[in-house]
Protein backbone atom coordinates (compact mmCIF):
# COMPACT_ATOMS: atom_id res chain seq x y z
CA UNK A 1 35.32 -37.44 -52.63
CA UNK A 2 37.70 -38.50 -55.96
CA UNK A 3 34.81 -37.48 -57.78
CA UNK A 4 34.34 -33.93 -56.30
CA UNK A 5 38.07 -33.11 -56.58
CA UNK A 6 37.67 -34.01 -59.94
CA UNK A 7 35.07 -31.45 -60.33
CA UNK A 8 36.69 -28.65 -58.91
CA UNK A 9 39.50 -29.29 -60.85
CA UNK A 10 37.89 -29.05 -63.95
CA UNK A 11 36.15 -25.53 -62.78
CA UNK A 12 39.39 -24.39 -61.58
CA UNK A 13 41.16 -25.64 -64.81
CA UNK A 14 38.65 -23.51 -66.98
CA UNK A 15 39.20 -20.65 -64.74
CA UNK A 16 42.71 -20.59 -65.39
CA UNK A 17 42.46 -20.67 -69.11
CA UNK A 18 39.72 -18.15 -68.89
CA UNK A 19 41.89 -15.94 -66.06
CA UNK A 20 45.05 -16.69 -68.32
CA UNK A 21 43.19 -15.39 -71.79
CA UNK A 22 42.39 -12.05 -69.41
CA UNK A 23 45.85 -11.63 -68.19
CA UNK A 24 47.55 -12.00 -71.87
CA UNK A 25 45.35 -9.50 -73.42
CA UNK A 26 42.91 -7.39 -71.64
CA UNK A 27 45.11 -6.53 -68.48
CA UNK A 28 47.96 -4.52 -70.22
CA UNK A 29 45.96 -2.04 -71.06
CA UNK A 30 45.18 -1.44 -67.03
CA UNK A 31 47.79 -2.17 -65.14
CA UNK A 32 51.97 -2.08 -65.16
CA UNK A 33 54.40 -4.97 -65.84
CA UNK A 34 54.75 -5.70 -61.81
CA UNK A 35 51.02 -5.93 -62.09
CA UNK A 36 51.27 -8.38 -64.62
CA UNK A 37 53.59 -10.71 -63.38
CA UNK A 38 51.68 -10.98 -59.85
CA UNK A 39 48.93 -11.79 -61.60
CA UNK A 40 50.76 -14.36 -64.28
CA UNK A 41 52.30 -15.91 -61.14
CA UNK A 42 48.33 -16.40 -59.61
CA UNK A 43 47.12 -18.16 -62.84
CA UNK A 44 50.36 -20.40 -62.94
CA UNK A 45 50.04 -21.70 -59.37
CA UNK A 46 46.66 -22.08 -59.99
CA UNK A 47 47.42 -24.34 -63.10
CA UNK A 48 49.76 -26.44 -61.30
CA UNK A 49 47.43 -26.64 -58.26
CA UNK A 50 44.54 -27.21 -60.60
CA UNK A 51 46.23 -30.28 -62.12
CA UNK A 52 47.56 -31.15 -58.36
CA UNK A 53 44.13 -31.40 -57.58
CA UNK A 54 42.75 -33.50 -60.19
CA UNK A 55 46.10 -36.09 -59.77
CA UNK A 56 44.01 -36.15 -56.22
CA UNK A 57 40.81 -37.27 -57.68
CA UNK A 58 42.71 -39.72 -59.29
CA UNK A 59 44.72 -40.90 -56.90
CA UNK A 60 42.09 -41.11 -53.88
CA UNK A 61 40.61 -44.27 -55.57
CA UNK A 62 43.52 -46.17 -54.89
CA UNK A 63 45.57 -44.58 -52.09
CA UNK A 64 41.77 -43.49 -50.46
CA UNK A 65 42.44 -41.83 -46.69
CA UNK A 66 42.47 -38.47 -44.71
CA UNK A 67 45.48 -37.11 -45.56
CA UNK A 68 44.37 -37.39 -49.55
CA UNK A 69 41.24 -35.78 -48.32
CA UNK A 70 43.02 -33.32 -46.57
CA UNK A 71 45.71 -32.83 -49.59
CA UNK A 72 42.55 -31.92 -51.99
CA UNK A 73 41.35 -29.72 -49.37
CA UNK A 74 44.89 -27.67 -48.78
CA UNK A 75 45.42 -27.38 -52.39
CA UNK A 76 41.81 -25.60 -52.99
CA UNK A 77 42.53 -23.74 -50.33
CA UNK A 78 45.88 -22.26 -51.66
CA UNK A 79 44.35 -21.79 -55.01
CA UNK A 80 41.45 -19.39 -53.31
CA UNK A 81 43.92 -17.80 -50.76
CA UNK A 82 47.16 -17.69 -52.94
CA UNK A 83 45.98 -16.92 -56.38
CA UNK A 84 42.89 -15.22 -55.05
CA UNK A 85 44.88 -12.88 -53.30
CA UNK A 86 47.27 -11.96 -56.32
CA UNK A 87 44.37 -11.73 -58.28
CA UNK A 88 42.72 -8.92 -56.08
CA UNK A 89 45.54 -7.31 -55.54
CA UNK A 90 46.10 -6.86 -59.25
CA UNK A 91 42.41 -5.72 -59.59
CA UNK A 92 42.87 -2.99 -56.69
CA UNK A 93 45.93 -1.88 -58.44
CA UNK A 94 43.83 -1.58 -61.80
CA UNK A 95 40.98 0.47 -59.80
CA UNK A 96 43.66 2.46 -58.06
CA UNK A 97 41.74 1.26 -54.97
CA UNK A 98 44.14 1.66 -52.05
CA UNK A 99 42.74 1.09 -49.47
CA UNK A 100 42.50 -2.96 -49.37
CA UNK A 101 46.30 -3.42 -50.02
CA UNK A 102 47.00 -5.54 -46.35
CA UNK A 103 45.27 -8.54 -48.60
CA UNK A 104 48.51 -9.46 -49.69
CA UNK A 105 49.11 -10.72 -45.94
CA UNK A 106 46.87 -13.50 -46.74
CA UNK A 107 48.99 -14.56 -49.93
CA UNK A 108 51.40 -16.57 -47.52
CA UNK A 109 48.63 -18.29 -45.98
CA UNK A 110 47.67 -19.73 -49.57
CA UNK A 111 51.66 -20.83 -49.76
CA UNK A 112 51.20 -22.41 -46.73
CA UNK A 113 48.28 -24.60 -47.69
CA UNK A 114 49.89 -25.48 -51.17
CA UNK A 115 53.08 -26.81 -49.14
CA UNK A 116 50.35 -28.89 -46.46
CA UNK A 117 48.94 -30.21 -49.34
CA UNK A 118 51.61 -31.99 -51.03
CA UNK A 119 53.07 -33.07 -47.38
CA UNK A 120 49.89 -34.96 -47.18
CA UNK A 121 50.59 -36.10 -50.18
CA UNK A 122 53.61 -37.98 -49.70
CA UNK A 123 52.51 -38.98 -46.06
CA UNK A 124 49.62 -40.96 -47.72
CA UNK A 125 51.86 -42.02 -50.34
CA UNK A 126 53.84 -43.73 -47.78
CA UNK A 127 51.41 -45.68 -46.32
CA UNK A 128 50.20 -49.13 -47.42
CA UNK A 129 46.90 -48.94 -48.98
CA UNK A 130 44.45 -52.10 -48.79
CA UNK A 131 42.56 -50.73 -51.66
CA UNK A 132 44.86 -50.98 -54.00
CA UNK A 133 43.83 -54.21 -56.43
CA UNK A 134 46.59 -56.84 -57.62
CA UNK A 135 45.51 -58.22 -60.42
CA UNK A 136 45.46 -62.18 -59.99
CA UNK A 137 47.26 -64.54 -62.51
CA UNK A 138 44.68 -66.65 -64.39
CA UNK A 139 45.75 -70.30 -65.39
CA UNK A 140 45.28 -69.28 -69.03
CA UNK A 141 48.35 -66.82 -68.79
């Protein structure tokens, strides 16, 4: 699983730069400022979420359990709801398409898995983990 999250983080992380690159220089020429900023507030969430997830794939190897499962899980989750959301939104606004605008009632739902996500965090964080190696003292040291 450490591995996977690992994965998706470095799709994800690409995304963002490529999303990011869009948003900086292509976009102004389709859509308003308040079009902007939702969609500069996606690719930042989806940064820190990206990185989020990685410290996951790191972290599973020696805190390994559920709720880190579940943590990886919430935050990829959030990115697809939460940023995904913004991101369409912006795009309907670009294509004067108004007729999808009740997305944005899914953008809390994305919130709400980034915030499960890092509560799993710290509950797993809190637990005593077997995996975790000590490093033994050899006689020569």
């Amino acid at each position: 699983m450490s591995k996977r999250f690992i994965q998706y983080a470095a799709i994800l992380g690409a995304l963002s730069v490529i999303l990011g690159a869009f948003g900086a220089h292509a976009l102004k020429k389709l859509v308003g400022a308040d079009q902007i900023t939702t969609f500069e507030t996606g690719v930042r969430y989806q940064f820190y979420h990206t990185f989020a997830l990685l410290a996951i794939g790191i972290l599973y190897r020696r805190m390994p359990g559920k709720l880190m499962e579940w943590a990886g899980i919430l935050f990829i989750s959030g990115i697809v709801l939460f940023c995904g959301s913004l991101y369409i939104l912006t795009l309907l606004e670009a294509t004067e398409n108004v007729g999808l605008k009740s997305i944005g009632a899914i953008t809390p739902l994305g919130g709400l898995c980034f915030i499960g996500g890092w509560i799993c965090l710290f509950i797993q964080a809190l637990k005593p983990s077997a995996h975790i190696s000590r490093r033994k003292s050899s006689p020569e040291e």
